[in-house]
PDB file of N, CA and C in Angstrom:
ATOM      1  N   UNK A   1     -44.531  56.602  56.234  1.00  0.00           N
ATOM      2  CA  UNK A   1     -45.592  57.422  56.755  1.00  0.00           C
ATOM      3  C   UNK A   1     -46.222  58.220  55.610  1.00  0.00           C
ATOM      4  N   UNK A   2     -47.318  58.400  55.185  1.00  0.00           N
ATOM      5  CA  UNK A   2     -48.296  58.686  54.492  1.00  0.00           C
ATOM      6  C   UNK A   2     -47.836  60.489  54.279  1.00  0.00           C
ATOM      7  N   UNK A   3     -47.631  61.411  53.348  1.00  0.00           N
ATOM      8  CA  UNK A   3     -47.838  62.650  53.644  1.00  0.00           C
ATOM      9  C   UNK A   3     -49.521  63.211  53.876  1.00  0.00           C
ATOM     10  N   UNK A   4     -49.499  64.162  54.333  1.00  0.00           N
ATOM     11  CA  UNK A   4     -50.535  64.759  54.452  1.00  0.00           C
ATOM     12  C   UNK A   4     -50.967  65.642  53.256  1.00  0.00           C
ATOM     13  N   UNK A   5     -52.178  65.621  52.449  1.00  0.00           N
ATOM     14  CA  UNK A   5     -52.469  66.770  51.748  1.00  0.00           C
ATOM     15  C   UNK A   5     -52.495  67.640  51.738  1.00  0.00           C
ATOM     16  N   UNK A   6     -52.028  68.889  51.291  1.00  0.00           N
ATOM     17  CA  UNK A   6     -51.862  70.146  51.414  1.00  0.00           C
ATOM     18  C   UNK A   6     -53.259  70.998  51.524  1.00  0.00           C
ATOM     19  N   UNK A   7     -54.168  70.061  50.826  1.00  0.00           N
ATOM     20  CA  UNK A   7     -56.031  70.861  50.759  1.00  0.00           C
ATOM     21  C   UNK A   7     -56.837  69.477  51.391  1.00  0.00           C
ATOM     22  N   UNK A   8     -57.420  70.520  52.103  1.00  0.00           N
ATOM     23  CA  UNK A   8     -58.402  69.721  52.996  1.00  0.00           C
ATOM     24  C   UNK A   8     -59.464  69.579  51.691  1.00  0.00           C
ATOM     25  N   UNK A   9     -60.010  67.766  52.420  1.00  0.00           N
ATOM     26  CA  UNK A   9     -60.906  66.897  51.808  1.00  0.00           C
ATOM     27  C   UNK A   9     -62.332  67.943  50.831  1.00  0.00           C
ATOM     28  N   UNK A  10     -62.665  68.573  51.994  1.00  0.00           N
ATOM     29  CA  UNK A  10     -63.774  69.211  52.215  1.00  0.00           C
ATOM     30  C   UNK A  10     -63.343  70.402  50.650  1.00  0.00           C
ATOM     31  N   UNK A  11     -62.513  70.934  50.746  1.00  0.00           N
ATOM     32  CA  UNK A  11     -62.345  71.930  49.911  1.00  0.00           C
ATOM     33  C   UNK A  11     -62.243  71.545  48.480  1.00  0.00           C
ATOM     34  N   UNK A  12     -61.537  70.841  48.378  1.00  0.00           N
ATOM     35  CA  UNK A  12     -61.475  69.533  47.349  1.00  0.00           C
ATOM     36  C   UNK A  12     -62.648  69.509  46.423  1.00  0.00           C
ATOM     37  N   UNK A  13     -63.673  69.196  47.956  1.00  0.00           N
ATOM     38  CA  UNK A  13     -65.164  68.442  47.342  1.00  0.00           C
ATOM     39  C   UNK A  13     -65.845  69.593  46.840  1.00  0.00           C
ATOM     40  N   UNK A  14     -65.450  70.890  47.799  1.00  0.00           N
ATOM     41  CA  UNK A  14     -66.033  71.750  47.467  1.00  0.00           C
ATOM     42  C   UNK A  14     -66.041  72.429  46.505  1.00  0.00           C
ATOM     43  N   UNK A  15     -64.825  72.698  45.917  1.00  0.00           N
ATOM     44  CA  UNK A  15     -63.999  73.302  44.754  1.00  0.00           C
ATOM     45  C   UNK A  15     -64.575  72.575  43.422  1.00  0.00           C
ATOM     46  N   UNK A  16     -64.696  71.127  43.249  1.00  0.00           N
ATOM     47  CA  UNK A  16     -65.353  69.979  42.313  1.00  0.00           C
ATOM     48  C   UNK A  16     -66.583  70.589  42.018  1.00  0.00           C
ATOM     49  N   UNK A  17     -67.297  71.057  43.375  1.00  0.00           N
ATOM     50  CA  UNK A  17     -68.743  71.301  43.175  1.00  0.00           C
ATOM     51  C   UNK A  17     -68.859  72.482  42.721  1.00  0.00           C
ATOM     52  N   UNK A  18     -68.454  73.461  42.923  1.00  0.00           N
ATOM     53  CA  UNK A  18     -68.756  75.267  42.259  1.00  0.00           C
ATOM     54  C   UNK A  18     -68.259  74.897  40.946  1.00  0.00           C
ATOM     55  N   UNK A  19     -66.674  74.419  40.695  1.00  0.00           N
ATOM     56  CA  UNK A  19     -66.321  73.908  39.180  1.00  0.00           C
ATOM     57  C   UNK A  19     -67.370  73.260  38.535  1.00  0.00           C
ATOM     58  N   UNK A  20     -67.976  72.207  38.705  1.00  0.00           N
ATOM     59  CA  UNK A  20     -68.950  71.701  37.881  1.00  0.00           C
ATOM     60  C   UNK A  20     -70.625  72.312  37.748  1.00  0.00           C
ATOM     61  N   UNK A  21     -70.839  73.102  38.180  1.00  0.00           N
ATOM     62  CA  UNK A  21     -71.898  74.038  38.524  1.00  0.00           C
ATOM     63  C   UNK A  21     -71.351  75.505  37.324  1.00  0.00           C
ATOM     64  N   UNK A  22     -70.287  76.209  37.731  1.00  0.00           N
ATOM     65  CA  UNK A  22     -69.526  77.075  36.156  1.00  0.00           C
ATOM     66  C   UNK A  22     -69.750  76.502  34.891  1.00  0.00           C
ATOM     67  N   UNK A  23     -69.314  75.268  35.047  1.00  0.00           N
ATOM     68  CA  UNK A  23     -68.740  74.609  33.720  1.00  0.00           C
ATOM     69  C   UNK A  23     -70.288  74.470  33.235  1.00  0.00           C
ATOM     70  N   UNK A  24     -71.115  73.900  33.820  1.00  0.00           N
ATOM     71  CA  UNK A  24     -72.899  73.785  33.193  1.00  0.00           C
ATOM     72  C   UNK A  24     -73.019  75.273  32.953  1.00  0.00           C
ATOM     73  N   UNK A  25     -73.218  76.248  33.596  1.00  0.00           N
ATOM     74  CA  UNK A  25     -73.580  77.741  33.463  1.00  0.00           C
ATOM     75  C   UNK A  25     -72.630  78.171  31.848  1.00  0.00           C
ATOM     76  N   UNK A  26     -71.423  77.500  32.223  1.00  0.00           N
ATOM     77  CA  UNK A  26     -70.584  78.366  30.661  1.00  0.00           C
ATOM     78  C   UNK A  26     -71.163  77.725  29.600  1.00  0.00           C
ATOM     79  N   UNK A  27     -71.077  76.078  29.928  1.00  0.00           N
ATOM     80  CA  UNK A  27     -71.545  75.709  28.562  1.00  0.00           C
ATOM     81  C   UNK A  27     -73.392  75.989  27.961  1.00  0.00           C
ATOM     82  N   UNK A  28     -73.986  76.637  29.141  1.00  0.00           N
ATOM     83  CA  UNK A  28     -75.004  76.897  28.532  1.00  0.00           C
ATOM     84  C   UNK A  28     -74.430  78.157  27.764  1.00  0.00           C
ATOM     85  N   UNK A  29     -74.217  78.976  28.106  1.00  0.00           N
ATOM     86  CA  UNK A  29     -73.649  80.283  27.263  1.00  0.00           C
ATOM     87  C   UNK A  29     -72.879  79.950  26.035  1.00  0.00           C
ATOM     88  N   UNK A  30     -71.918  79.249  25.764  1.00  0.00           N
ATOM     89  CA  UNK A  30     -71.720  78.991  24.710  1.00  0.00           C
ATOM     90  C   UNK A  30     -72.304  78.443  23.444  1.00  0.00           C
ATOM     91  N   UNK A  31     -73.044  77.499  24.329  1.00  0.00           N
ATOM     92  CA  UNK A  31     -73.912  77.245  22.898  1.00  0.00           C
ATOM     93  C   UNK A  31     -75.221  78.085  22.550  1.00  0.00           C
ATOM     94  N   UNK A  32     -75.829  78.568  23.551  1.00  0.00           N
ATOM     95  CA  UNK A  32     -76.480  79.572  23.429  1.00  0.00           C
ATOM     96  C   UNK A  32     -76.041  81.006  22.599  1.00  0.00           C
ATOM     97  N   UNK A  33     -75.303  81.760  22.873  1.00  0.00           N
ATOM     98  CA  UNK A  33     -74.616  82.499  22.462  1.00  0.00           C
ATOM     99  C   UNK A  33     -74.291  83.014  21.418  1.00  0.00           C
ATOM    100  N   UNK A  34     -73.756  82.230  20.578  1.00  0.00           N
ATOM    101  CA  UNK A  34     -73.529  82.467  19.139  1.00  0.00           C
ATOM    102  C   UNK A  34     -74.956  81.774  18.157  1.00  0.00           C
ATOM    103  N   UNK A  35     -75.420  81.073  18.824  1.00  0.00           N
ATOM    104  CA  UNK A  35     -77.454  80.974  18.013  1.00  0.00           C
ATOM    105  C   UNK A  35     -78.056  81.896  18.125  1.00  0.00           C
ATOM    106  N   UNK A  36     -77.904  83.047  19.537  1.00  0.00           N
ATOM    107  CA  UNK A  36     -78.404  84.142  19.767  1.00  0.00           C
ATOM    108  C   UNK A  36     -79.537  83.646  20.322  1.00  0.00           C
ATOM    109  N   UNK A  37     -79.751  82.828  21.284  1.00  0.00           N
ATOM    110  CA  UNK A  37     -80.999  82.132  22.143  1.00  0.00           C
ATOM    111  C   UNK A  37     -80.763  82.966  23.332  1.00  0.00           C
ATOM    112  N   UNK A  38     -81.693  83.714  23.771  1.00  0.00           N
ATOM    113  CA  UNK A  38     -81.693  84.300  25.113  1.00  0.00           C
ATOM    114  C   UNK A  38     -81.569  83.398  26.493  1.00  0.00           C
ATOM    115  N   UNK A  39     -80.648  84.521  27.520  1.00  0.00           N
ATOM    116  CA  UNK A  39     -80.377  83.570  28.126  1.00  0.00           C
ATOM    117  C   UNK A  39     -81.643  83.165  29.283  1.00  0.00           C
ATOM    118  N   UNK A  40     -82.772  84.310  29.366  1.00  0.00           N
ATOM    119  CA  UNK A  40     -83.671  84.733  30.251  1.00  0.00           C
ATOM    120  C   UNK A  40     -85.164  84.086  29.594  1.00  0.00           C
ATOM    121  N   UNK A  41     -84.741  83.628  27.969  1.00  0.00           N
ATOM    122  CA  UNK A  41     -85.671  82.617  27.600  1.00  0.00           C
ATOM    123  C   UNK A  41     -85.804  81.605  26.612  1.00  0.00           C
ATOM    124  N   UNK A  42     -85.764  80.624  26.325  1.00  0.00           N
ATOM    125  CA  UNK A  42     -86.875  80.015  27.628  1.00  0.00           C
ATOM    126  C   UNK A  42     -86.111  80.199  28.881  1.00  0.00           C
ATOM    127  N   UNK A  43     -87.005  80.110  30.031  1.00  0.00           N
ATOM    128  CA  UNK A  43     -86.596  80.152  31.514  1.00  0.00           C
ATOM    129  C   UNK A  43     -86.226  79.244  32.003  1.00  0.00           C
ATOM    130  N   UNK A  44     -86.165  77.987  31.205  1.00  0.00           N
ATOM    131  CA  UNK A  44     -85.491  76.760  31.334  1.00  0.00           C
ATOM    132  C   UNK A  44     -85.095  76.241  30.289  1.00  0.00           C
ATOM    133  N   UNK A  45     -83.852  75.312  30.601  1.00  0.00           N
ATOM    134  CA  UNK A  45     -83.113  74.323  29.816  1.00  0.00           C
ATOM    135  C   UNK A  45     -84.417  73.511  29.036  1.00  0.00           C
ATOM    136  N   UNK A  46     -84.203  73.634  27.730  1.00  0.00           N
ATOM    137  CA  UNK A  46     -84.785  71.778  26.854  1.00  0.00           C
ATOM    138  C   UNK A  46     -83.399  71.756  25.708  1.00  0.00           C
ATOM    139  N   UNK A  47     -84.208  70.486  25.714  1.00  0.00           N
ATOM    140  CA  UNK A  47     -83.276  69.870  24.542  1.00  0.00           C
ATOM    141  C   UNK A  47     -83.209  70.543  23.221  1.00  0.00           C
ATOM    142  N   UNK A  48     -81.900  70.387  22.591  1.00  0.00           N
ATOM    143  CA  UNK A  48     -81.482  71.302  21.543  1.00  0.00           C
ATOM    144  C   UNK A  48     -82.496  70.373  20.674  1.00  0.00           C
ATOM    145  N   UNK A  49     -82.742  68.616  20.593  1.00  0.00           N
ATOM    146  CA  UNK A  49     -83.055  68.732  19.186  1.00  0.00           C
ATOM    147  C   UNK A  49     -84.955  68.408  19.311  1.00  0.00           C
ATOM    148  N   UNK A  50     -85.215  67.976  20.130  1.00  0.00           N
ATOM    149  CA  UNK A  50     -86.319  67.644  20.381  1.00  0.00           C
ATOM    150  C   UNK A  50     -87.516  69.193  20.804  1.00  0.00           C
ATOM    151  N   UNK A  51     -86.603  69.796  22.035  1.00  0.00           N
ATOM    152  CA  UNK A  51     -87.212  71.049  22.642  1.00  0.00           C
ATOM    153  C   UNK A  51     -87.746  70.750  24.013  1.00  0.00           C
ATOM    154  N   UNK A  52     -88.020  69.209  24.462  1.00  0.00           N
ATOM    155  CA  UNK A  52     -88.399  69.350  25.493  1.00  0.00           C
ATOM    156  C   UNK A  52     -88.117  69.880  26.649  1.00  0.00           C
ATOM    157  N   UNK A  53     -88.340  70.441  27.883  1.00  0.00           N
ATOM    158  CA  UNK A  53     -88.027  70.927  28.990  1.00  0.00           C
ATOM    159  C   UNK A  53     -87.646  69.668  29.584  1.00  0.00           C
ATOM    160  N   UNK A  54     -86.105  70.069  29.970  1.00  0.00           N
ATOM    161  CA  UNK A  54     -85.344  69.041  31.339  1.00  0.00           C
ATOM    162  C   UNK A  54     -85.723  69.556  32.707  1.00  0.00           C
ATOM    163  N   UNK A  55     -85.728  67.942  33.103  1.00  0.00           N
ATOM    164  CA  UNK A  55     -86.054  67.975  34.510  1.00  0.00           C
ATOM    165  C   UNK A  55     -84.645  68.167  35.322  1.00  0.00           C
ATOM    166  N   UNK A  56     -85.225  68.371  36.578  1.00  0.00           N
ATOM    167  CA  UNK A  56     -84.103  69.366  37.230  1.00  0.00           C
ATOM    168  C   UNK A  56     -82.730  68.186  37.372  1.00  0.00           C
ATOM    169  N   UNK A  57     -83.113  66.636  37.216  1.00  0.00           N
ATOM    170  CA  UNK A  57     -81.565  65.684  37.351  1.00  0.00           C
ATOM    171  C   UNK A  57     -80.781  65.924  35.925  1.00  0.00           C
ATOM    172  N   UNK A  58     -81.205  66.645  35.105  1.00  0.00           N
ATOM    173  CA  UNK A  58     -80.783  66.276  33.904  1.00  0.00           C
ATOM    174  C   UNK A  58     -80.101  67.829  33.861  1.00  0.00           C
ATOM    175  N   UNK A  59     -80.104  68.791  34.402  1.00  0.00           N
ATOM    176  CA  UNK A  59     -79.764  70.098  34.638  1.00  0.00           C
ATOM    177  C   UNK A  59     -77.767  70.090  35.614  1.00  0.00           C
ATOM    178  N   UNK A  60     -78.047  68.668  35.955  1.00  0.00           N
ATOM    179  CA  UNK A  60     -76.569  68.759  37.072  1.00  0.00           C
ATOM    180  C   UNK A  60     -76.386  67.077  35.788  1.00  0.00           C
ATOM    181  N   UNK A  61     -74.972  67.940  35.230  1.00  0.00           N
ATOM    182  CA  UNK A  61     -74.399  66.434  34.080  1.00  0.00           C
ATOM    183  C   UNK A  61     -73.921  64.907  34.906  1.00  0.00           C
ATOM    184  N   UNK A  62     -73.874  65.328  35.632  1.00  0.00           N
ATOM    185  CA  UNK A  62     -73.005  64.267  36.732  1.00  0.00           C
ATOM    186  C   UNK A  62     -74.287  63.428  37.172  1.00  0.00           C
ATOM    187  N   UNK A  63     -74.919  63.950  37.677  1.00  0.00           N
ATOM    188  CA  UNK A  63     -76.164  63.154  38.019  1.00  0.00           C
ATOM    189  C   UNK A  63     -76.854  62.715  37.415  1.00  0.00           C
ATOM    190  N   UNK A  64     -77.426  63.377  35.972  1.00  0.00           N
ATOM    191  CA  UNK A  64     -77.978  62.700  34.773  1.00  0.00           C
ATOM    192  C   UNK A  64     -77.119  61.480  34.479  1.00  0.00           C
ATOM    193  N   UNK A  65     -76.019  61.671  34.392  1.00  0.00           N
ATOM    194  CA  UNK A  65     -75.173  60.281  33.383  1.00  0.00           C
ATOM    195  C   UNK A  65     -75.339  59.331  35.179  1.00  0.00           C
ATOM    196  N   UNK A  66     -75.165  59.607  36.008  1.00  0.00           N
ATOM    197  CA  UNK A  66     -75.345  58.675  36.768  1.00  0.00           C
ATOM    198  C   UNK A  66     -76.899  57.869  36.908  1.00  0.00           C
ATOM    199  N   UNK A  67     -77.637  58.548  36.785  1.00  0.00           N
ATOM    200  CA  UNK A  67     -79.236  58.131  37.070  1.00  0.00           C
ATOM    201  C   UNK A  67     -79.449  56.901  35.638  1.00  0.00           C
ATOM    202  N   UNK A  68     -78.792  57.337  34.787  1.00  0.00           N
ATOM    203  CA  UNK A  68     -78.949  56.420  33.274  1.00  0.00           C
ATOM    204  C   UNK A  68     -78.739  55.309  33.533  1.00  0.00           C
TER     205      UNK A  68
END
């Protein structure tokens, strides 16, 4: 007989999702941070080497590498 998980599915999924949502927010701060790039500007993400402004799939990492 199968045990049962101790954390429901849902929480799981949910927990994945706020975690990977932090982890984008920190790593903008880190690399930001010590360049001394404000975090309020630009008001959006671009690319470190080019500069362009990312579009909003390229803002969630999971979905960018999936859309590729």
């Amino acid at each position: 007989m199968p045990q049962e998980s101790p954390i429901p599915w849902w929480m799981a999924a949910f927990g994945f999702v706020v975690g990977a949502f932090f982890g984008s927010f920190l790593n903008m701060v880190i690399y930001r941070l010590p360049r001394r790039i404000s975090f309020l500007k630009p008001s959006h993400s671009i690319c470190p080497n080019c500069k362009h402004p990312l579009a909003g799939k390229d803002l969630v990492p999971m979905l960018s590498w999936l859309s590729t």
